[in-house]
N, C-alpha and C. Protein backbone atom coordinates (compact mmCIF):
# COMPACT_ATOMS: atom_id res chain seq x y z
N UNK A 1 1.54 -13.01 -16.96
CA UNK A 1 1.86 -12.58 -15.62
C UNK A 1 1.48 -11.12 -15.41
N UNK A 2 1.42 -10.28 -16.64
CA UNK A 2 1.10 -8.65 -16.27
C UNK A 2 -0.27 -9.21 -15.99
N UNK A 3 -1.22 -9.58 -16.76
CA UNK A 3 -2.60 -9.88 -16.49
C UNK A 3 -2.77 -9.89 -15.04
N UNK A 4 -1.98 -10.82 -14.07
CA UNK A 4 -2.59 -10.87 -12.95
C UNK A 4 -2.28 -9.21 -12.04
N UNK A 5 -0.84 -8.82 -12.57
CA UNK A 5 -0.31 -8.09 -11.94
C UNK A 5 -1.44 -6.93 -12.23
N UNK A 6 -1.97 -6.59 -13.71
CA UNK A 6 -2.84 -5.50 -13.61
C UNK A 6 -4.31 -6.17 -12.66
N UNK A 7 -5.06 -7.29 -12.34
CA UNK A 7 -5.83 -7.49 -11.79
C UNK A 7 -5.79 -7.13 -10.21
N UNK A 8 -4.22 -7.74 -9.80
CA UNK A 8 -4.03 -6.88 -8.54
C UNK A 8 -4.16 -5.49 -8.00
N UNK A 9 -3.86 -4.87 -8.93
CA UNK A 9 -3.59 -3.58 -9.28
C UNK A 9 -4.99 -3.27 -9.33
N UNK A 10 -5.82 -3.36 -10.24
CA UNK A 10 -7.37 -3.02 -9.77
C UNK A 10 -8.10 -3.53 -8.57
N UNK A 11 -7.65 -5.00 -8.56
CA UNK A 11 -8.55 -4.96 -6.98
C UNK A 11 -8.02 -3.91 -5.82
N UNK A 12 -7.18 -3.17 -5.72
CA UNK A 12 -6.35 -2.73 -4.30
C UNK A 12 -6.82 -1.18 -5.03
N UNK A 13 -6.95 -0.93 -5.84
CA UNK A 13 -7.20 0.58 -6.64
C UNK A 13 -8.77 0.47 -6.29
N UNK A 14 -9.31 -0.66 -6.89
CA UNK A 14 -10.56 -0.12 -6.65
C UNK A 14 -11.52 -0.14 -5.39
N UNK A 15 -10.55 -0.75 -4.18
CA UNK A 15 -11.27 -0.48 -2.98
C UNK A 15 -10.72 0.53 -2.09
N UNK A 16 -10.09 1.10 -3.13
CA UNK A 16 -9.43 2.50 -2.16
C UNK A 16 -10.19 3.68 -3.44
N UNK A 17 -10.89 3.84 -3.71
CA UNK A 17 -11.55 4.71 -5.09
C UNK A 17 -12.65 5.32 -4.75
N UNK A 18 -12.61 6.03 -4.72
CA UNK A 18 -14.24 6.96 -4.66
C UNK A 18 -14.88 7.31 -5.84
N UNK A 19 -16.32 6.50 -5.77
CA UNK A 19 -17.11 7.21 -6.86
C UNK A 19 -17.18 8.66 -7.29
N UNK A 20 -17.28 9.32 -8.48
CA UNK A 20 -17.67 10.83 -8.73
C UNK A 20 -18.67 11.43 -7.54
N UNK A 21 -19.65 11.00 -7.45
CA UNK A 21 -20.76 11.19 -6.48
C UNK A 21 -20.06 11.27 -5.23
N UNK A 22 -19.03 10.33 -4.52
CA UNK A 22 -18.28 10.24 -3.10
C UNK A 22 -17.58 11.35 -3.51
N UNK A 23 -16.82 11.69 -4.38
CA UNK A 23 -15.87 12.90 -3.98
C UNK A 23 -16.55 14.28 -4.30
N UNK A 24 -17.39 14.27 -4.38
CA UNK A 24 -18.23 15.20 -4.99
C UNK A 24 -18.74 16.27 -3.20
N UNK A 25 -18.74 15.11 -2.50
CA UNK A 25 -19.38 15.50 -1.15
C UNK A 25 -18.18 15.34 0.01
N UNK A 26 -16.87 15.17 -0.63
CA UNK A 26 -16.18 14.80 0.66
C UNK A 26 -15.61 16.33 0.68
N UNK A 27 -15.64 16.41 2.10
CA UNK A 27 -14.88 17.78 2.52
C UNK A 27 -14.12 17.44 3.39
N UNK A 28 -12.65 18.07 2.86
CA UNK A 28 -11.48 17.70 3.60
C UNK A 28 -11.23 18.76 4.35
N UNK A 29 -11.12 18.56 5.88
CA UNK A 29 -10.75 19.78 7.37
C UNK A 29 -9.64 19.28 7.54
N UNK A 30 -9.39 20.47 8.07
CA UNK A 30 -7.59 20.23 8.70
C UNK A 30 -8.17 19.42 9.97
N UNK A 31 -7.08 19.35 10.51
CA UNK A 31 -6.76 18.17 11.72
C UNK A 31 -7.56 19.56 12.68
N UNK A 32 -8.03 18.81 14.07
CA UNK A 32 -8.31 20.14 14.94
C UNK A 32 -7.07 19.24 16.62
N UNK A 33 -6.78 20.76 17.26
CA UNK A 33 -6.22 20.06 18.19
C UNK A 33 -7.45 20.16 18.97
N UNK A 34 -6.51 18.86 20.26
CA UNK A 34 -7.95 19.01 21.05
C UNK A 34 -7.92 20.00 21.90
N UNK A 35 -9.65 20.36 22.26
CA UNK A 35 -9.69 21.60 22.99
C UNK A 35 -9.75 22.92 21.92
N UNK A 36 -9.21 22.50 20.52
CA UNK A 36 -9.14 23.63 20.13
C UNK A 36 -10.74 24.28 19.48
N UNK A 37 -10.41 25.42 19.54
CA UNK A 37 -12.26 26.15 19.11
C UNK A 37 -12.18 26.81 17.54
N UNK A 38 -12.97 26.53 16.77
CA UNK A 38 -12.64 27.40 15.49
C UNK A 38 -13.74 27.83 15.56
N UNK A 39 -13.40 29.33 14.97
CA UNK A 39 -14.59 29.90 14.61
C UNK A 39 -14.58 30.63 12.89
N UNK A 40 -15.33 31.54 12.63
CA UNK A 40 -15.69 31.72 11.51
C UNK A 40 -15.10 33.55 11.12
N UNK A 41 -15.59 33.97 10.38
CA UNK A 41 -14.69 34.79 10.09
C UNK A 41 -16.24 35.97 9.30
N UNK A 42 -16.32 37.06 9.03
CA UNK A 42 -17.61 37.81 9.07
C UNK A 42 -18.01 36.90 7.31
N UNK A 43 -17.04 36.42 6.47
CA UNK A 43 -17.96 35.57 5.08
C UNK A 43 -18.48 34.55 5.58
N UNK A 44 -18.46 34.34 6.81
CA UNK A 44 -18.30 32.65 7.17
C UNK A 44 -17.64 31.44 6.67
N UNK A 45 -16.44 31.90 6.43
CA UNK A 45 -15.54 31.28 6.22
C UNK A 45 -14.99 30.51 7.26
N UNK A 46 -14.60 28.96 7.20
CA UNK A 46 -14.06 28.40 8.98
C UNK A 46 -12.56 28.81 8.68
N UNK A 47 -11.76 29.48 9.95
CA UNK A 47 -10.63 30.16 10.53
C UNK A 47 -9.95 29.03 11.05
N UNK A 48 -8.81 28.78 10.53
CA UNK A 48 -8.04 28.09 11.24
C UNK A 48 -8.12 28.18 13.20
N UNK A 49 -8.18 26.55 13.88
CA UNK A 49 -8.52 26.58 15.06
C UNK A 49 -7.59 27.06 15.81
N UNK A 50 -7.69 27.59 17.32
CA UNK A 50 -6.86 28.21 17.61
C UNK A 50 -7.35 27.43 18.90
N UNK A 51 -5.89 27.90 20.50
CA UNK A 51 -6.09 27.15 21.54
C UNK A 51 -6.64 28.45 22.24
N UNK A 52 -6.63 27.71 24.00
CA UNK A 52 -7.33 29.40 24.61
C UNK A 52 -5.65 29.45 24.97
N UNK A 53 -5.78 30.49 25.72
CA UNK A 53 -4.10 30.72 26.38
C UNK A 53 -3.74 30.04 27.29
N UNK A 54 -4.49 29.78 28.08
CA UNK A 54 -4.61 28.81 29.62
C UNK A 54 -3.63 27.62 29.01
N UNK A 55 -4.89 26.64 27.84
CA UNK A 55 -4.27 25.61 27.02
C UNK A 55 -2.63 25.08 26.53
N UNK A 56 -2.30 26.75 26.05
CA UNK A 56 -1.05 27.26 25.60
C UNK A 56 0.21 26.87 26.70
N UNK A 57 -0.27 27.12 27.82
CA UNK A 57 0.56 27.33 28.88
C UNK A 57 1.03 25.93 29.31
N UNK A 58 -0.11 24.92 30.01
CA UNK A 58 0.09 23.78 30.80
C UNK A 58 0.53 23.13 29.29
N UNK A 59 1.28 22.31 30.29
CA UNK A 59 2.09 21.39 29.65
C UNK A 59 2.09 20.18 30.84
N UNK A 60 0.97 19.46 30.17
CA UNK A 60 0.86 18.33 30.62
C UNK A 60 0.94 17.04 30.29
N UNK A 61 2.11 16.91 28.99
CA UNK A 61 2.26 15.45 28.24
C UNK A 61 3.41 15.20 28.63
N UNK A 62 3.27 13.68 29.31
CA UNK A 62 4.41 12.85 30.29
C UNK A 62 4.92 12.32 29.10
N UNK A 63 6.11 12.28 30.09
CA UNK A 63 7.14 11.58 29.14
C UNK A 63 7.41 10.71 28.32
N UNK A 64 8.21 10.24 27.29
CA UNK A 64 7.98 9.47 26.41
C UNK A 64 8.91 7.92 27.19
N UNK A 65 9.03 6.98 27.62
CA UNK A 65 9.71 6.11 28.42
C UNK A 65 10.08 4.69 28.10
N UNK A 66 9.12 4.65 26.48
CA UNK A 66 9.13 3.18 25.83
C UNK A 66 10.04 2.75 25.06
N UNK A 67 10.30 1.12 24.44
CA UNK A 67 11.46 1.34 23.84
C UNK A 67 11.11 1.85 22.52
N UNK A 68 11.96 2.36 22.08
CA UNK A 68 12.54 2.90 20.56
C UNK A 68 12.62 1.95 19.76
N UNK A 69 12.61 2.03 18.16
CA UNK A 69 13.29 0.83 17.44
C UNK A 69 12.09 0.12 16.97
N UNK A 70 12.59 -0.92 16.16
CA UNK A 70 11.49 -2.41 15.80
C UNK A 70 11.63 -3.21 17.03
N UNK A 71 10.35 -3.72 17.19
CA UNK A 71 9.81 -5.18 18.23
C UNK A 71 10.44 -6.50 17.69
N UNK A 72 11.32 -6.86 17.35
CA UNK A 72 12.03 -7.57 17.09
C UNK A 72 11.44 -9.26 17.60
N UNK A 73 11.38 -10.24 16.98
CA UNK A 73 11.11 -11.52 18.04
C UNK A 73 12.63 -11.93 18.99
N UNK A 74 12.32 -12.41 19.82
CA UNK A 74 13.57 -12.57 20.76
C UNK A 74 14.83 -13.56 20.13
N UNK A 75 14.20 -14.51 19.19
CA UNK A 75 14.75 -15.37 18.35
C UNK A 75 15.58 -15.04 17.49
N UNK A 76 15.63 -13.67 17.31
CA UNK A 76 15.70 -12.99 16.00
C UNK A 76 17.06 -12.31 15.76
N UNK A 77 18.30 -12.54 15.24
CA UNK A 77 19.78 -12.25 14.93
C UNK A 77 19.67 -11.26 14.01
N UNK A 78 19.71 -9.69 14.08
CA UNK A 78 19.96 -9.36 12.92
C UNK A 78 21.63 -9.08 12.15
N UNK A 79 22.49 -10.12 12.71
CA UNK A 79 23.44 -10.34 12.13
C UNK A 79 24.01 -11.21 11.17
N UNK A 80 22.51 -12.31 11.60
CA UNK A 80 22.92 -13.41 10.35
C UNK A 80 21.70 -13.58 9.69
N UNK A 81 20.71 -12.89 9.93
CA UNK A 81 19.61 -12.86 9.14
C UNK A 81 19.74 -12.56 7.75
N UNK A 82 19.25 -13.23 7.02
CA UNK A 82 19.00 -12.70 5.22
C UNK A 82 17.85 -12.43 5.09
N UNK A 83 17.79 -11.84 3.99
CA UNK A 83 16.45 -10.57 3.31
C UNK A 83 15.84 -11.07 3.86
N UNK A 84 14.87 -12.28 3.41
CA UNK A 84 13.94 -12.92 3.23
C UNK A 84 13.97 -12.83 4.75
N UNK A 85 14.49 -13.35 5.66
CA UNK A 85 14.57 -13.35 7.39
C UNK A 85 13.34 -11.89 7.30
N UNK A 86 14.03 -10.74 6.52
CA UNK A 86 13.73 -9.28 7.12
C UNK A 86 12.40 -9.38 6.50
N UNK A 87 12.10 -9.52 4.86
CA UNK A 87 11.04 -9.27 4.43
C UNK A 87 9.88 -10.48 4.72
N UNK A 88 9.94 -11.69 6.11
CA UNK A 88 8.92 -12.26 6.73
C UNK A 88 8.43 -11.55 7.80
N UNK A 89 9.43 -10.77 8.45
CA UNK A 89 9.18 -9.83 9.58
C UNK A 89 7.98 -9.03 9.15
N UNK A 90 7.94 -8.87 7.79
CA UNK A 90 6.99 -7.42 7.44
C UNK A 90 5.41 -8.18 6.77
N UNK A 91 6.03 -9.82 6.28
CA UNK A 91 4.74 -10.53 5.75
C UNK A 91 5.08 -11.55 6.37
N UNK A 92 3.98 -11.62 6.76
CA UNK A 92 3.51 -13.56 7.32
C UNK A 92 3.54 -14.13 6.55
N UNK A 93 4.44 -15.62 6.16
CA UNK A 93 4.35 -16.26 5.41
C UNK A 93 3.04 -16.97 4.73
N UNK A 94 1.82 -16.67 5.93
CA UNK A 94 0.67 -17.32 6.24
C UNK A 94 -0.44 -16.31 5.00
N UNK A 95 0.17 -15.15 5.21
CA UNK A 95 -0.88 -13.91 4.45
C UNK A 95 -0.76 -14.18 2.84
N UNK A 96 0.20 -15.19 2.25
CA UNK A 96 0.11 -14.97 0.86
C UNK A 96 -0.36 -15.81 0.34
N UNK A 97 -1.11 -16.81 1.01
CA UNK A 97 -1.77 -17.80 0.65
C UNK A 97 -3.13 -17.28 0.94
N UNK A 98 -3.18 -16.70 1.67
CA UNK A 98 -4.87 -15.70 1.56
C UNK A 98 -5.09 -14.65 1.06
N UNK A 99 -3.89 -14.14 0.14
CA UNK A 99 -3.92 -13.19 -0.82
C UNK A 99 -4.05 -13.53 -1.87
N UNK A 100 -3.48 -15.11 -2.28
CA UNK A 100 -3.88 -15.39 -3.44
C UNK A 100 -5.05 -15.96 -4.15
N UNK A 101 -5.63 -16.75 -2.87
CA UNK A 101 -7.16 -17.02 -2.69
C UNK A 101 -7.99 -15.99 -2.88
N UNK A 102 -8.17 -14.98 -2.40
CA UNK A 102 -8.64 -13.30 -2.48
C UNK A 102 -8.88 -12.73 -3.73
N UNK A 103 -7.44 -13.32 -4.57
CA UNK A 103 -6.82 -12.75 -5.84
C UNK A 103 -8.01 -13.78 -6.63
N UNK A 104 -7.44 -14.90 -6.58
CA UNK A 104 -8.56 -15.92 -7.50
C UNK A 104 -10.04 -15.54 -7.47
N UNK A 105 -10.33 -15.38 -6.03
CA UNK A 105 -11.53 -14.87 -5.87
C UNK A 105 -12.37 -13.88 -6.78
N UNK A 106 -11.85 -12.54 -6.64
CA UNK A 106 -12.03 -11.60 -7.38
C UNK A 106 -12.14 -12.05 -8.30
N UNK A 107 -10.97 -12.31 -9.35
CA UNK A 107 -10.87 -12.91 -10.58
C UNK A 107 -11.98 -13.58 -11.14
N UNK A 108 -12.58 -14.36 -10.34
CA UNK A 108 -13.65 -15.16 -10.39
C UNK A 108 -15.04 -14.19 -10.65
N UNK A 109 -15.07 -13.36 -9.72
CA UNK A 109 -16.34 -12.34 -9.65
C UNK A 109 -15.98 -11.46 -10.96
N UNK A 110 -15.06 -11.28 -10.99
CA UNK A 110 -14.95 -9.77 -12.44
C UNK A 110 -15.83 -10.80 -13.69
N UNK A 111 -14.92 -11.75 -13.64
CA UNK A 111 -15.12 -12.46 -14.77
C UNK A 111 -17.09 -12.83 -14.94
N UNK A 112 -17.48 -13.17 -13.85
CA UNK A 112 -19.14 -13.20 -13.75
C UNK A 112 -19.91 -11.71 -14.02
N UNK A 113 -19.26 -11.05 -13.85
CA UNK A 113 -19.63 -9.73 -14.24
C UNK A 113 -19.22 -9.43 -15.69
N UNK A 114 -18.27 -9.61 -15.88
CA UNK A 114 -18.04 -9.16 -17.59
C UNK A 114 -18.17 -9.81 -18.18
N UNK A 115 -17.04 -10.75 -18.70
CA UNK A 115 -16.84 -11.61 -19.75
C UNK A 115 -15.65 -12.15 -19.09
N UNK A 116 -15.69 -13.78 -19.15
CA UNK A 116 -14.35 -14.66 -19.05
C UNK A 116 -13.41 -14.44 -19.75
N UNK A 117 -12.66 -14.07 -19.23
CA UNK A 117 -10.74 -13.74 -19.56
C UNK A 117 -9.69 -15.32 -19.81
N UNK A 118 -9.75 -15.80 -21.26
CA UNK A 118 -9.36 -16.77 -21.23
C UNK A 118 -7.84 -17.02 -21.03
N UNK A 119 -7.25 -15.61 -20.95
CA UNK A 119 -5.94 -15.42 -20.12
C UNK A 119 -5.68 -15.77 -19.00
N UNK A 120 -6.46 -15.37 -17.96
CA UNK A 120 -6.41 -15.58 -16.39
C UNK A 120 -6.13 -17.34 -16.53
N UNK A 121 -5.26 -17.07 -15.55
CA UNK A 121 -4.51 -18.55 -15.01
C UNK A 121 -4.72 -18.43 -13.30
N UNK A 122 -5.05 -19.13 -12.50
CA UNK A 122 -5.41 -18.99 -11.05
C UNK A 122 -3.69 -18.57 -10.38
N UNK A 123 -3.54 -17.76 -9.45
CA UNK A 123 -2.59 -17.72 -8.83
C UNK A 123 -2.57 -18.32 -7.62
N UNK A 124 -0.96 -18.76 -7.29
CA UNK A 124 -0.62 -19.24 -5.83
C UNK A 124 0.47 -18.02 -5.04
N UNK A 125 0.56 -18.87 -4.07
CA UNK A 125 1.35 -18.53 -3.04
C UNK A 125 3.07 -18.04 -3.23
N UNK A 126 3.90 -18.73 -4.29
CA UNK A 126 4.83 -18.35 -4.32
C UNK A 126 4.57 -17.21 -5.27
N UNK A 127 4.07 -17.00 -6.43
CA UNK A 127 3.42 -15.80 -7.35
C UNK A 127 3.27 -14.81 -6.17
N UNK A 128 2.80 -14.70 -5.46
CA UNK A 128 2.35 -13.69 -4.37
C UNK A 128 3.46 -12.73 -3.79
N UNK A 129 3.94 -14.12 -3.25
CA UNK A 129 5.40 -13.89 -2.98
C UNK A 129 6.34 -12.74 -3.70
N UNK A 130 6.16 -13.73 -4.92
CA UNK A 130 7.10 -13.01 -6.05
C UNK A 130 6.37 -11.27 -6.35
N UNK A 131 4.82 -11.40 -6.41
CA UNK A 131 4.64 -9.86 -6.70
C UNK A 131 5.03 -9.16 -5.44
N UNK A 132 4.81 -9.32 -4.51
CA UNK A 132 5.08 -8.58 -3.13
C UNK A 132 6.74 -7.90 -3.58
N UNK A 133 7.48 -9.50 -3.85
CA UNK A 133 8.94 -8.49 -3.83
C UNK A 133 9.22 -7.87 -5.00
N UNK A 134 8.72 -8.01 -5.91
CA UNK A 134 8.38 -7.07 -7.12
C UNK A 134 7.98 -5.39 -6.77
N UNK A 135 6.97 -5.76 -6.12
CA UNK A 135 6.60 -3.89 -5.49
C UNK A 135 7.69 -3.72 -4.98
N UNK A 136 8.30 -4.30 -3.80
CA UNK A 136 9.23 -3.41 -3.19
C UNK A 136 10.59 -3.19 -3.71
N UNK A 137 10.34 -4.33 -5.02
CA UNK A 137 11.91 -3.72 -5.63
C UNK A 137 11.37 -2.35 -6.75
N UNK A 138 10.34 -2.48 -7.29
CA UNK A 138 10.06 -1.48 -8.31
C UNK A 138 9.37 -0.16 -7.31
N UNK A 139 9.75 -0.10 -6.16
CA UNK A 139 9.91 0.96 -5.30
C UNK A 139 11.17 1.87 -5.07
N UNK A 140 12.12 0.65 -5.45
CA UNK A 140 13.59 0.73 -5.28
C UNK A 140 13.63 1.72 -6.40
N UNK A 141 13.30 0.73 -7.50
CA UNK A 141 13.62 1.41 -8.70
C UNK A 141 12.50 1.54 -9.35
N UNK A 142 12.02 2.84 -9.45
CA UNK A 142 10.97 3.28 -9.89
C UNK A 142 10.79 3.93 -11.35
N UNK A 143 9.77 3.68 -11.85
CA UNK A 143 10.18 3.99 -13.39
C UNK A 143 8.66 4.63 -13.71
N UNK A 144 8.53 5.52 -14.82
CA UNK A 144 7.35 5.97 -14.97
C UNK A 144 6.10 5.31 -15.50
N UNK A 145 6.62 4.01 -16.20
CA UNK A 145 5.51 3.22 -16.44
C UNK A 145 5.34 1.96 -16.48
N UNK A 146 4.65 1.02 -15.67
CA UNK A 146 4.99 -0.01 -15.49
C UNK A 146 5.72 -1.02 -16.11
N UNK A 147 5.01 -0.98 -17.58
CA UNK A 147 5.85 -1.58 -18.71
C UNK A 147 7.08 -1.28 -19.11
N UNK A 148 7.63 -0.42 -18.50
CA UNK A 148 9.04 -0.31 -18.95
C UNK A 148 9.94 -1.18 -17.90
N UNK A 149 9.48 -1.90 -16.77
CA UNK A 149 10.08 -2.99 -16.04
C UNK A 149 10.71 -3.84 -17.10
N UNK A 150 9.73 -4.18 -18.24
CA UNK A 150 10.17 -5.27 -19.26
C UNK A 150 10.65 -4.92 -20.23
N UNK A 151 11.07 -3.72 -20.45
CA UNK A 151 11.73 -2.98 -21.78
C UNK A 151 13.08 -3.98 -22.08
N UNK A 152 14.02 -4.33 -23.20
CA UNK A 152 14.57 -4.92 -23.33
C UNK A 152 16.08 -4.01 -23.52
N UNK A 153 15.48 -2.32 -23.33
CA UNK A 153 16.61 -1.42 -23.33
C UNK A 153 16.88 -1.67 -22.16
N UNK A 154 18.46 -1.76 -21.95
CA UNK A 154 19.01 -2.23 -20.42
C UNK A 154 19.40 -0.88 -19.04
N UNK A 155 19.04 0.31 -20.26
CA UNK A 155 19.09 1.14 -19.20
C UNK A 155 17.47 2.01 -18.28
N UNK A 156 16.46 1.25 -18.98
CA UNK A 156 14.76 1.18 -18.31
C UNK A 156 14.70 0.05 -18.22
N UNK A 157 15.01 -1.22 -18.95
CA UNK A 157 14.49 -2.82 -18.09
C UNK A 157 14.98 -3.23 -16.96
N UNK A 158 14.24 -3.99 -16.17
CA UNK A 158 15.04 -4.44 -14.99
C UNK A 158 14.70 -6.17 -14.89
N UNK A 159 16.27 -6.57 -15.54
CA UNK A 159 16.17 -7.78 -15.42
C UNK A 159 15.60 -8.95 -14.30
N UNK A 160 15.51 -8.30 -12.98
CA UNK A 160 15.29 -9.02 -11.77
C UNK A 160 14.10 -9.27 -11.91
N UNK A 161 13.39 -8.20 -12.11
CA UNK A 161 11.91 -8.10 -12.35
C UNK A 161 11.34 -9.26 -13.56
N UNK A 162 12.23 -8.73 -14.83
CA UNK A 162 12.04 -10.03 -15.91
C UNK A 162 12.27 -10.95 -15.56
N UNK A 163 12.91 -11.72 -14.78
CA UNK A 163 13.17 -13.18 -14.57
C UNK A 163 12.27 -13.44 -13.53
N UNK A 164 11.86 -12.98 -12.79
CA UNK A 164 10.61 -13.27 -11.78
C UNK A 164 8.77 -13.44 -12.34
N UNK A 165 8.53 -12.20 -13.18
CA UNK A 165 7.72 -11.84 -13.85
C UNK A 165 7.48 -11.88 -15.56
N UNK A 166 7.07 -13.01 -15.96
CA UNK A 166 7.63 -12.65 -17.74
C UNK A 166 6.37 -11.75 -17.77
N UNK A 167 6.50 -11.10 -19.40
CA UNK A 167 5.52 -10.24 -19.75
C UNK A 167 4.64 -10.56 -20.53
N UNK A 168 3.07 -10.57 -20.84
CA UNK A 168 2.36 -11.31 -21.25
C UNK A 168 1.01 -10.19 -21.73
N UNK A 169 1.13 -10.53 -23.18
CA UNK A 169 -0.16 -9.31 -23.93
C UNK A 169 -1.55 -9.87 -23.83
């Protein structure tokens, strides 16, 4: 089960990753407001942007008038609702069956690229499930290294996690 969990873990790492070469050239600017003008400074250095005064003055952003809060479905009790009620609100029941397809997917391509992993077992939909609420409980409780979820010391293991997830070398 770590197997898939580290495969997840690289697919979502490695499409958020920049090559050496990409970060090599990315230049990070502050935010600019709009309207605002920056200029340079006698090294040519860029100067934090500044507004004109005019800018400074009008105040022309209307009011805020919408509702507040979560969009709630109209159906929706949050008095007798349970977790699961709350944590469908945030996942479509529909998305973890195309996450796990996604998941296999990949799996499929690494493996054509490297070498077949005679570990990998295909994942489904309730697995998905289960890692989803895995992140957000090991958000809860956060620990410095993943493997210590499964430590069998009871004050770094977290049994919830072990009974959902066994651990696998």
């Amino acid at each position: 089960m770590l197997l898939k969990i580290k495969y997840i873990f690289q697919m979502v790492l490695s499409s958020f990753s920049l090559s050496e070469a990409e970060t090599s050239t990315v230049a990070v600017q502050p935010p600019m407001a709009r309207n605002a003008q920056q200029s340079t400074d006698s090294t040519g250095d860029l100067q934090p942007p500044t507004l004109r005064d005019e800018e400074m003055e009008s105040d022309n952003t209307a009011d805020f008038r919408g509702q507040t809060g979560p969009r709630l479905p109209d159906n929706f009790d949050v008095l007798t609702a349970s977790a699961l009620d709350f944590f469908y609100l945030l996942f479509h029941p529909a998305m973890f069956a195309d996450m796990a397809w996604h998941t296999n997917n990949y799996a499929r391509w690494k493996e054509m690229q490297d070498q077949p992993d005679d570990k990998w077992a295909e994942t489904n939909e309730n697995e998905m499930k289960a890692f989803i609420g895995n992140n957000v409980l090991m958000g809860i409780n956060a620990l410095p290294e993943l493997d210590m979820y499964w430590s069998s010391n009871p004050l770094a293991g977290n049994s919830a996690i072990q009974n959902i997830m066994t651990f696998r070398t």
